[in-house]
Protein backbone atom coordinates (compact mmCIF):
# COMPACT_ATOMS: atom_id res chain seq x y z
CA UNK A 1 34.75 399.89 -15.00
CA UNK A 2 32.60 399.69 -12.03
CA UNK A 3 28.83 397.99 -12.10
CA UNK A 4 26.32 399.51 -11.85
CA UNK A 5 22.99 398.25 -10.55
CA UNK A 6 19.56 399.60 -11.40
CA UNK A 7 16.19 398.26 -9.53
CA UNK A 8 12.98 397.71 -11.37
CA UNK A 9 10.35 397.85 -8.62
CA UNK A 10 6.69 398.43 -9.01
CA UNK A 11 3.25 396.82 -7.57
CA UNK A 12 3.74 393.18 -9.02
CA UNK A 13 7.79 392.66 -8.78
CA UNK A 14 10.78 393.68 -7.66
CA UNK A 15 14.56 392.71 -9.42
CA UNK A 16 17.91 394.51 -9.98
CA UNK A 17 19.79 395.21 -13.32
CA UNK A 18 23.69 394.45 -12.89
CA UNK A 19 25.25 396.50 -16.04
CA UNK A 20 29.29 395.82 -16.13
CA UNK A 21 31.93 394.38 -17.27
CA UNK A 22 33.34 390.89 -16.53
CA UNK A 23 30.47 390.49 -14.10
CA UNK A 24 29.42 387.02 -14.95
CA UNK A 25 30.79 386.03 -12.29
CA UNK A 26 27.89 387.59 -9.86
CA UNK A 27 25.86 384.58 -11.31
CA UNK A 28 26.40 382.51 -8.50
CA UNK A 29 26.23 384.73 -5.44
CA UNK A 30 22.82 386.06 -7.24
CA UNK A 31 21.10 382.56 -7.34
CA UNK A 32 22.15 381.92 -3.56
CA UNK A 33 20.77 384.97 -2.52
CA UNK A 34 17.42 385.23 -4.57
CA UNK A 35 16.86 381.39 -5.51
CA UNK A 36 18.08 379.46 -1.71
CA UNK A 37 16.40 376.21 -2.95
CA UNK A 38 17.64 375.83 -6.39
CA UNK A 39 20.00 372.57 -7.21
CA UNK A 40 19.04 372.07 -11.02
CA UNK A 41 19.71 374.66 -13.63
CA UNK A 42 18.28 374.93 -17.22
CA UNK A 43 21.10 376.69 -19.21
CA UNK A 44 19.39 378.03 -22.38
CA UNK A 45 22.11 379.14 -25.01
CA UNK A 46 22.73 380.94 -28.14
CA UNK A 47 24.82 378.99 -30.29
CA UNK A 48 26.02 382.66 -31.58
CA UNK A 49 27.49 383.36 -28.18
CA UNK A 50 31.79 382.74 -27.75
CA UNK A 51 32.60 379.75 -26.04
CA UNK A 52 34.75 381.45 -23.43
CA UNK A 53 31.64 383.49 -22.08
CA UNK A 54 29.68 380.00 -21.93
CA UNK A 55 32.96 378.07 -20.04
CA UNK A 56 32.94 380.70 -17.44
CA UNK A 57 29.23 380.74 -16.79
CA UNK A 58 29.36 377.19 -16.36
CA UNK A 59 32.48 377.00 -14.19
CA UNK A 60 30.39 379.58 -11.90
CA UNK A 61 27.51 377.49 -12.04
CA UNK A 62 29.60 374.04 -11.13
CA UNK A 63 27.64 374.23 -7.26
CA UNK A 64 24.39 373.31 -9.46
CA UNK A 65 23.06 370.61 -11.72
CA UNK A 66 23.34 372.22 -15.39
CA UNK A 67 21.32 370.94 -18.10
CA UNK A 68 22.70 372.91 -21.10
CA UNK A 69 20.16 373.60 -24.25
CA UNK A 70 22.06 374.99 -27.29
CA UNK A 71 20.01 376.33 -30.20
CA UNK A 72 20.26 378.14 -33.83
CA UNK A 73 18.73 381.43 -32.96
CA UNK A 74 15.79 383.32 -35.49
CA UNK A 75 12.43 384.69 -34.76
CA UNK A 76 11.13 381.64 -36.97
CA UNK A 77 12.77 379.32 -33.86
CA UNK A 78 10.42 381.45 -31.50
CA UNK A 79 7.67 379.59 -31.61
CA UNK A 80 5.11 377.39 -29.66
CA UNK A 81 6.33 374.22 -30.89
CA UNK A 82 9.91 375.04 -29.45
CA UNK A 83 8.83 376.19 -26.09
CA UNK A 84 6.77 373.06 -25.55
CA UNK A 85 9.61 370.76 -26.59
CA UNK A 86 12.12 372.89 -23.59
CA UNK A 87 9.28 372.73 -21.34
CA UNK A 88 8.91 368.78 -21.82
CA UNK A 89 12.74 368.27 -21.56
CA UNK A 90 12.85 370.45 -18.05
CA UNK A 91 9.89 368.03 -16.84
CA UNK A 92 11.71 364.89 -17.50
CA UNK A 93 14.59 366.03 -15.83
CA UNK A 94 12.04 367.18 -12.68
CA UNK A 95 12.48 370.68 -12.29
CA UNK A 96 11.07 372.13 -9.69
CA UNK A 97 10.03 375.72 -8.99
CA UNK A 98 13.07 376.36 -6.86
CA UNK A 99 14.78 375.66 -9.71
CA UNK A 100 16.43 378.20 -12.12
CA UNK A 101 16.24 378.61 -16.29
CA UNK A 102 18.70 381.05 -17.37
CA UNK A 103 19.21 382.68 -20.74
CA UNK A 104 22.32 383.45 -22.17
CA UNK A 105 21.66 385.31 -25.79
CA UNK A 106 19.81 388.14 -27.38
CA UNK A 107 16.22 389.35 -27.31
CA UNK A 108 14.94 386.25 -29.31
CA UNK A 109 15.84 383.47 -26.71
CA UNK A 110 15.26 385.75 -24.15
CA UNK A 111 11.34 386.03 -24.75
CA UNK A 112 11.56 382.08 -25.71
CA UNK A 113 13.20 381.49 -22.36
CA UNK A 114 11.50 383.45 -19.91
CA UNK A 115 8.09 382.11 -21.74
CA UNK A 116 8.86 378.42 -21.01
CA UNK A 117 10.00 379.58 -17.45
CA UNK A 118 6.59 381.14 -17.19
CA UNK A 119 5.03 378.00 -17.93
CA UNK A 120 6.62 375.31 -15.92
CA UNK A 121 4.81 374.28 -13.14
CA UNK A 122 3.50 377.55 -13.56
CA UNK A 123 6.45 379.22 -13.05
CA UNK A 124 10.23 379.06 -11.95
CA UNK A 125 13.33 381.36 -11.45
CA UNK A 126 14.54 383.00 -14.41
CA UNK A 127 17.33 384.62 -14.65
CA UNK A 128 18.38 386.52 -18.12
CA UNK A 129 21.67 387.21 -19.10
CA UNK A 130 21.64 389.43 -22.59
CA UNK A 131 24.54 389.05 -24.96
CA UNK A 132 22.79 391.61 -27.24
CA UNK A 133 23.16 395.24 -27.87
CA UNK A 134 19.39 395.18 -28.69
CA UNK A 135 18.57 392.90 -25.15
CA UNK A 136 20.46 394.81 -23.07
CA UNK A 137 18.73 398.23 -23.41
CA UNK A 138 14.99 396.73 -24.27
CA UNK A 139 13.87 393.19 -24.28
CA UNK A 140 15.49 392.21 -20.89
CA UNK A 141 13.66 394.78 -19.11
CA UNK A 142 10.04 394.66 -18.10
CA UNK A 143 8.83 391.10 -18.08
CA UNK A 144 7.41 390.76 -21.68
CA UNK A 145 7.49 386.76 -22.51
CA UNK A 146 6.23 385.19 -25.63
CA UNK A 147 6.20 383.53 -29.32
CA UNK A 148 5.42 384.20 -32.58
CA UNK A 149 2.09 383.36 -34.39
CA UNK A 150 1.21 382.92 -37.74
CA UNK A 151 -0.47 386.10 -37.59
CA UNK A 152 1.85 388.28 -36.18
CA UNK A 153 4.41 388.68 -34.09
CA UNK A 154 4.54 387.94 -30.02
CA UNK A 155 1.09 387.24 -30.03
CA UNK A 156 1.40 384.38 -27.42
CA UNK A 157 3.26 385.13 -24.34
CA UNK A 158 2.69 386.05 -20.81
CA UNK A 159 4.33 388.89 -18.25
CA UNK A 160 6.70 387.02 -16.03
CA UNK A 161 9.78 388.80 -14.63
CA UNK A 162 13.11 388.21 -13.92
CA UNK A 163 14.87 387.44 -10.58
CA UNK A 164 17.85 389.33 -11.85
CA UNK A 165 18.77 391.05 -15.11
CA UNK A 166 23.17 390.75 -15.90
CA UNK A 167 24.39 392.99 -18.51
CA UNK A 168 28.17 392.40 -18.90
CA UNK A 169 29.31 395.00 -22.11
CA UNK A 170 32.40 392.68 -22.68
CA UNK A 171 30.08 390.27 -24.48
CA UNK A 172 29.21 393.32 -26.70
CA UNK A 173 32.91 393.51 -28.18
CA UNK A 174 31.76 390.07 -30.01
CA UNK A 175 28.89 391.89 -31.75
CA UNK A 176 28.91 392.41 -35.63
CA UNK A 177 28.29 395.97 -36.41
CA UNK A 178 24.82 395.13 -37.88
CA UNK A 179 23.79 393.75 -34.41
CA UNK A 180 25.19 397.05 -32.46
CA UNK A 181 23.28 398.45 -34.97
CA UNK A 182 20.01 396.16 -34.04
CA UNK A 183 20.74 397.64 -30.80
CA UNK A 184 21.16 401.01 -31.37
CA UNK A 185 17.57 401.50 -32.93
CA UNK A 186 16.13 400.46 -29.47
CA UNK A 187 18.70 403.42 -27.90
CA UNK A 188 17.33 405.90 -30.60
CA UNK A 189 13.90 405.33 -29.28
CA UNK A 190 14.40 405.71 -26.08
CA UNK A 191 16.20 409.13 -26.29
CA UNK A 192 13.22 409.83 -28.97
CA UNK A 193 10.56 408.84 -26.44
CA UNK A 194 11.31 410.58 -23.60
CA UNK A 195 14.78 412.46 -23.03
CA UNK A 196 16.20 415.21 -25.39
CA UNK A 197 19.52 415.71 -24.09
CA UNK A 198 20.02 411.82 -24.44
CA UNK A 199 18.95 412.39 -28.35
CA UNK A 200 21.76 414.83 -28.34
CA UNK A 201 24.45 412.73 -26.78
CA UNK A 202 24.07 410.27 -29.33
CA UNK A 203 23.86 412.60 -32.24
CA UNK A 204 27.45 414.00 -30.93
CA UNK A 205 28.45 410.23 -30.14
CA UNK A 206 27.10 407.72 -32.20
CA UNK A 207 30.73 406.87 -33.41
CA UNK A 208 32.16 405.43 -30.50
CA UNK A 209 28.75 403.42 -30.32
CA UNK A 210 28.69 401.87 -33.51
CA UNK A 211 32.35 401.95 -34.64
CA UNK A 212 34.84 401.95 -31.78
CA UNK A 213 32.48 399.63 -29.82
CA UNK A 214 33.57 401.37 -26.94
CA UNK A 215 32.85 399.89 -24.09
CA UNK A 216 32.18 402.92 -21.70
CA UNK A 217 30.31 404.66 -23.92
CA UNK A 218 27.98 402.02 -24.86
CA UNK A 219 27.88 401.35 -21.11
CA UNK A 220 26.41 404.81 -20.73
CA UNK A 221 23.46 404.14 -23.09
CA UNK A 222 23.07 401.21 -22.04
CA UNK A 223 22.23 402.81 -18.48
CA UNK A 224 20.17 405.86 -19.95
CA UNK A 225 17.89 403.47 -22.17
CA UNK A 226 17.39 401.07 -19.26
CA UNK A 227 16.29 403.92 -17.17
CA UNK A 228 14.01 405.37 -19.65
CA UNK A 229 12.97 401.66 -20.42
CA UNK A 230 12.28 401.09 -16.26
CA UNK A 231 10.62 404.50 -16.08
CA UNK A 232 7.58 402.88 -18.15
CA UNK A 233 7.64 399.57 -16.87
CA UNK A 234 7.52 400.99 -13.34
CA UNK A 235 4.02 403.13 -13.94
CA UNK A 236 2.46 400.56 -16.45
CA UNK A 237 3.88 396.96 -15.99
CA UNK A 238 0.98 395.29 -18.06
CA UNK A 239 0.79 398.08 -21.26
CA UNK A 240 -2.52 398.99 -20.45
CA UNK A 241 -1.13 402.68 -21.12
CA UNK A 242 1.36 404.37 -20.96
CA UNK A 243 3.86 401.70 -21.30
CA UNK A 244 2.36 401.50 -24.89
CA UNK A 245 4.89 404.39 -25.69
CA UNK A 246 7.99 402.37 -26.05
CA UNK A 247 6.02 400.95 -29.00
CA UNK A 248 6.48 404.02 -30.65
CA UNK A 249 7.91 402.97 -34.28
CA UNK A 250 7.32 399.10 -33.85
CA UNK A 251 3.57 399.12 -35.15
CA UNK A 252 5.37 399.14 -38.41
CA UNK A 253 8.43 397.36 -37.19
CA UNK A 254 6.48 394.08 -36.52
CA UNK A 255 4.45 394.35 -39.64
CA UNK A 256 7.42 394.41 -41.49
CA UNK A 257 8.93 391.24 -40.14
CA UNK A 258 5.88 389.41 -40.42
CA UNK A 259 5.59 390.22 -44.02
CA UNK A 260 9.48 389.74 -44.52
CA UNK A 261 8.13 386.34 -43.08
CA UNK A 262 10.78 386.89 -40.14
CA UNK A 263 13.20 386.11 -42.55
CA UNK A 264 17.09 387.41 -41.89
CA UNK A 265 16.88 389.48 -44.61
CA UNK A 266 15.43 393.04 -42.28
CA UNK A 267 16.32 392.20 -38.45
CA UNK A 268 14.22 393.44 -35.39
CA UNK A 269 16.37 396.76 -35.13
CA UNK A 270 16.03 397.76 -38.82
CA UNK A 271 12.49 396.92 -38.81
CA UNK A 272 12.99 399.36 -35.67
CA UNK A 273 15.06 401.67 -37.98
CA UNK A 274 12.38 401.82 -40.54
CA UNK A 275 9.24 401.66 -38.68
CA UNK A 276 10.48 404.64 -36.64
CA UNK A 277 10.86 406.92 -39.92
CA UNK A 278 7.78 405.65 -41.13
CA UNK A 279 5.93 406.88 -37.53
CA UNK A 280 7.65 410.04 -37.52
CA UNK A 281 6.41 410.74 -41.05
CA UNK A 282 3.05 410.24 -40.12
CA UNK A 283 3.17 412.82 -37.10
CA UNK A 284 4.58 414.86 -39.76
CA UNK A 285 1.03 414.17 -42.15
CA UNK A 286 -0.88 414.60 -39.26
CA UNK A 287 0.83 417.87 -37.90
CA UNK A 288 1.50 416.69 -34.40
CA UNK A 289 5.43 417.13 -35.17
CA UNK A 290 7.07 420.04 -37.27
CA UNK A 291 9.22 419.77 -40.34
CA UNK A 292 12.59 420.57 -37.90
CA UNK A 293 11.35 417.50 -35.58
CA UNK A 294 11.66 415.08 -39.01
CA UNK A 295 15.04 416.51 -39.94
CA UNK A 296 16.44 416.23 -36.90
CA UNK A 297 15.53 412.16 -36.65
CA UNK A 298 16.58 412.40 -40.51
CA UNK A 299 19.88 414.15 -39.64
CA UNK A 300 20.78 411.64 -37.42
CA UNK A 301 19.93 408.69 -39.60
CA UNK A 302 22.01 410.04 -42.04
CA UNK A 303 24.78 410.60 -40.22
CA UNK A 304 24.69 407.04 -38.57
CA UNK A 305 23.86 405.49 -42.53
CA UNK A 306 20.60 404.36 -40.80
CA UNK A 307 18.73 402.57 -43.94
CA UNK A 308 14.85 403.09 -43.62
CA UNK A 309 13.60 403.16 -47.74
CA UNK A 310 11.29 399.80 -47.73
CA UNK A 311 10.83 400.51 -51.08
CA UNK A 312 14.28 398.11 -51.60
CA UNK A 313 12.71 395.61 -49.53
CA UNK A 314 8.79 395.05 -50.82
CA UNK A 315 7.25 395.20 -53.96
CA UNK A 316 4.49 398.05 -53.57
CA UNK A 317 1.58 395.66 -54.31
CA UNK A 318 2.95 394.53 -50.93
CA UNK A 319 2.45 397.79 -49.13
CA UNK A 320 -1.62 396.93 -48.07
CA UNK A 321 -0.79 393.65 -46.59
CA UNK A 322 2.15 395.38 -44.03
CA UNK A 323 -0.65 397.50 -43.06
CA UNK A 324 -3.21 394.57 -42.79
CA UNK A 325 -0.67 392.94 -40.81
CA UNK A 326 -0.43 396.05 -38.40
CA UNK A 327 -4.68 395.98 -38.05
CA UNK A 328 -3.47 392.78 -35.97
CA UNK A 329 -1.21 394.58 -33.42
CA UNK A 330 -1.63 393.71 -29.71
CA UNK A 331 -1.85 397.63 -28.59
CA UNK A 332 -4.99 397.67 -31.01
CA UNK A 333 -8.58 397.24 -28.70
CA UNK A 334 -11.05 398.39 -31.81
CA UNK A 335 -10.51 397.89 -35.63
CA UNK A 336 -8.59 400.95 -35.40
CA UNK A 337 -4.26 400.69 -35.41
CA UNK A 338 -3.49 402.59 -32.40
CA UNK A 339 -0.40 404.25 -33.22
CA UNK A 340 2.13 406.29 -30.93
CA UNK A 341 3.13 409.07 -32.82
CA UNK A 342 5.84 412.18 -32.37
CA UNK A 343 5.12 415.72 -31.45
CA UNK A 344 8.94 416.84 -30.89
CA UNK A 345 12.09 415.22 -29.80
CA UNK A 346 11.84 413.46 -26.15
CA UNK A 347 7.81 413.55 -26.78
CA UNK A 348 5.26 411.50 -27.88
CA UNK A 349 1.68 410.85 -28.42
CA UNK A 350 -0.29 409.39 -25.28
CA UNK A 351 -1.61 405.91 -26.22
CA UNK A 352 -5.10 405.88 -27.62
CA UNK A 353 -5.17 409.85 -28.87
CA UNK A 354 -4.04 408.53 -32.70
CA UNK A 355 -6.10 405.57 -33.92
CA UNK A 356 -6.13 405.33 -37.72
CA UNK A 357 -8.23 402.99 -39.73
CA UNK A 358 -5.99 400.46 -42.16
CA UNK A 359 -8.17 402.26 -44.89
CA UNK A 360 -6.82 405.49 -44.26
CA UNK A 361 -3.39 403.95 -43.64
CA UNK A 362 -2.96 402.75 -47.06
CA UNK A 363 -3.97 406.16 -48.30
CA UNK A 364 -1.16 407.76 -47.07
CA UNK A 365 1.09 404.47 -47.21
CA UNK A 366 3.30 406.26 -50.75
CA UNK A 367 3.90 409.39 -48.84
CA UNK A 368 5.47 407.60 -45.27
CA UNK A 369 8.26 405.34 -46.86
């Protein structure tokens, strides 16, 4: 399988996205070229991850000093308190900015990692390295860093991008089928977002995604959603905009988890799984998208025994406080909930055309689950 490298380059940065397999080993050519001065490196781990993948990023990391940080992974771990006590650690051990953190897990220690790299000293080389399904095609890409409040969800972070982005799909073969899964609901949007014929390749190929864990094929969407995923980060890299539309599904996603309490019970991607549904309901309500558009996302949830029904989830007295929790969200700049909605496959709503009041929200709350 040959790499393949994709470039994320716009006004504020410039870094490359290595997808492969067995490619690990470009960590340490990749920190000579684009980090010269570094000598100490943070090595921020999911305990989740094999041990052979973290043995052979160490032995290509034995030029440096490696201070390894393992952790228990949840979006309850992603918070403030955490960050500051990494932060602390990499200033007693006198990291400097030519230093490097690296992150070797999913989304969740991803945004916790780049965050405290944000922050030290205001700011040292980061490098991410995604073991997810879920970071490979989405969180990885595009600089988003942060934490969770009590309020809501990644309401404390900063923009603060990569030096380099390695995807090796080996790690994938490790993955449970609920985290492919995870994963997969990020691909689905993408395709949903912005590129028909991708919606149809993974109608007619879902399978080999989900099931075989096939390696080239989930190399391929890997690619497509990282393309789609640099195409808005490239035109909008602070979501003032248009960049909003790769929210499309996740105002309800991160309402969800908050009122789930972030609890492993619904992860990220099936929040994704439902809030998507839930959106593409609502464009139905609000005739922006026709009854073929809805069957067609419903076909392929069916098909892929997608689960979306929150009704098995929350009680319905809990119903006003997801949407209460969704009056918080970041892309919100009145009291409305700006939502990005569907008009067809590949197609969305611009951002700030459909801004609904939590009031009328709840009306229709019944008729979207």
């Amino acid at each position: 399988m040959k790499r393949t490298k994709l470039k994320v380059k716009n006004l504020s940065s410039s870094y490359s996205v290595i997808i492969g397999r067995n490619i690990l080993s470009q960590i340490s050519n990749q920190i000579k070229i684009l980090c010269p001065g570094a000598e100490k490196v943070a090595l921020i781990v999911d305990k989740n991850v094999p041990n052979k993948f973290k043995i052979k990023l160490k032995k290509y990391l034995k030029k440096y000093t490696v201070y390894t940080f393992e952790y228990s992974v949840n979006e309850k771990f992603k918070s403030f308190i955490n960050v500051n006590k990494l932060v602390e650690n990499c200033l007693a051990n006198n990291f400097n900015r030519n230093d490097v953190l690296i992150s070797l897990g999913g989304g969740i220690l991803g945004d916790y990692s780049a965050f405290a790299a944000s922050i030290i000293k205001r700011g040292i080389n980061f490098i991410n390295i995604p073991t997810t399904l879920l970071a490979q095609v989405d969180s990885s890409i595009g600089g988003k860093t942060g934490v969770n409040s009590m309020l809501g969800k990644n309401l404390i972070g900063t923009f603060y991008q990569p030096k380099v982005v390695i995807s090796d799909v080996e790690i994938l073969k490790s993955l449970p089928k609920r985290e492919l899964v995870c994963g997969y609901a990020e691909v689905l949007k993408h395709s949903l977002i912005l590129n028909t014929n991708f919606f149809n390749w993974l109608k007619n190929n879902s399978k080999h995604l989900l099931v075989n864990t096939d390696l080239n094929f989930l190399k391929k969407a890997i690619i497509e959603s990282c393309k789609i995923k640099i195409h808005f980060v490239n035109k909008d890299v602070y979501e003032k905009n248009i960049r909003m539309i790769l929210n499309f599904g996740h105002t309800f996603a991160h309402a969800i988890e908050a009122q789930n309490n972030y609890s492993k019970r619904i992860n990220h991607g099936e929040a994704v799984i439902m809030g998507m549904m839930m959106a593409a309901k609502l464009s139905y309500i609000k005739k922006l998208c026709s009854l073929k558009t809805l069957n067609q996302l419903k076909q392929i949830y069916s098909i892929n025994n997608l689960k979306y029904d929150i009704k098995k989830y929350f009680k319905k007295n809990e119903y006003n406080k997801i949407a209460n929790y969704m009056c918080a969200d970041k892309k919100n700049n009145d009291r409305k909930i700006n939502f990005i909605l569907l008009k067809k496959i590949g197609l969305t709503t611009q951002p700030n055309m459909c801004k609904i009041s939590s009031t009328e929200l709840k009306k229709v709350f019944n008729k979207i689950i």
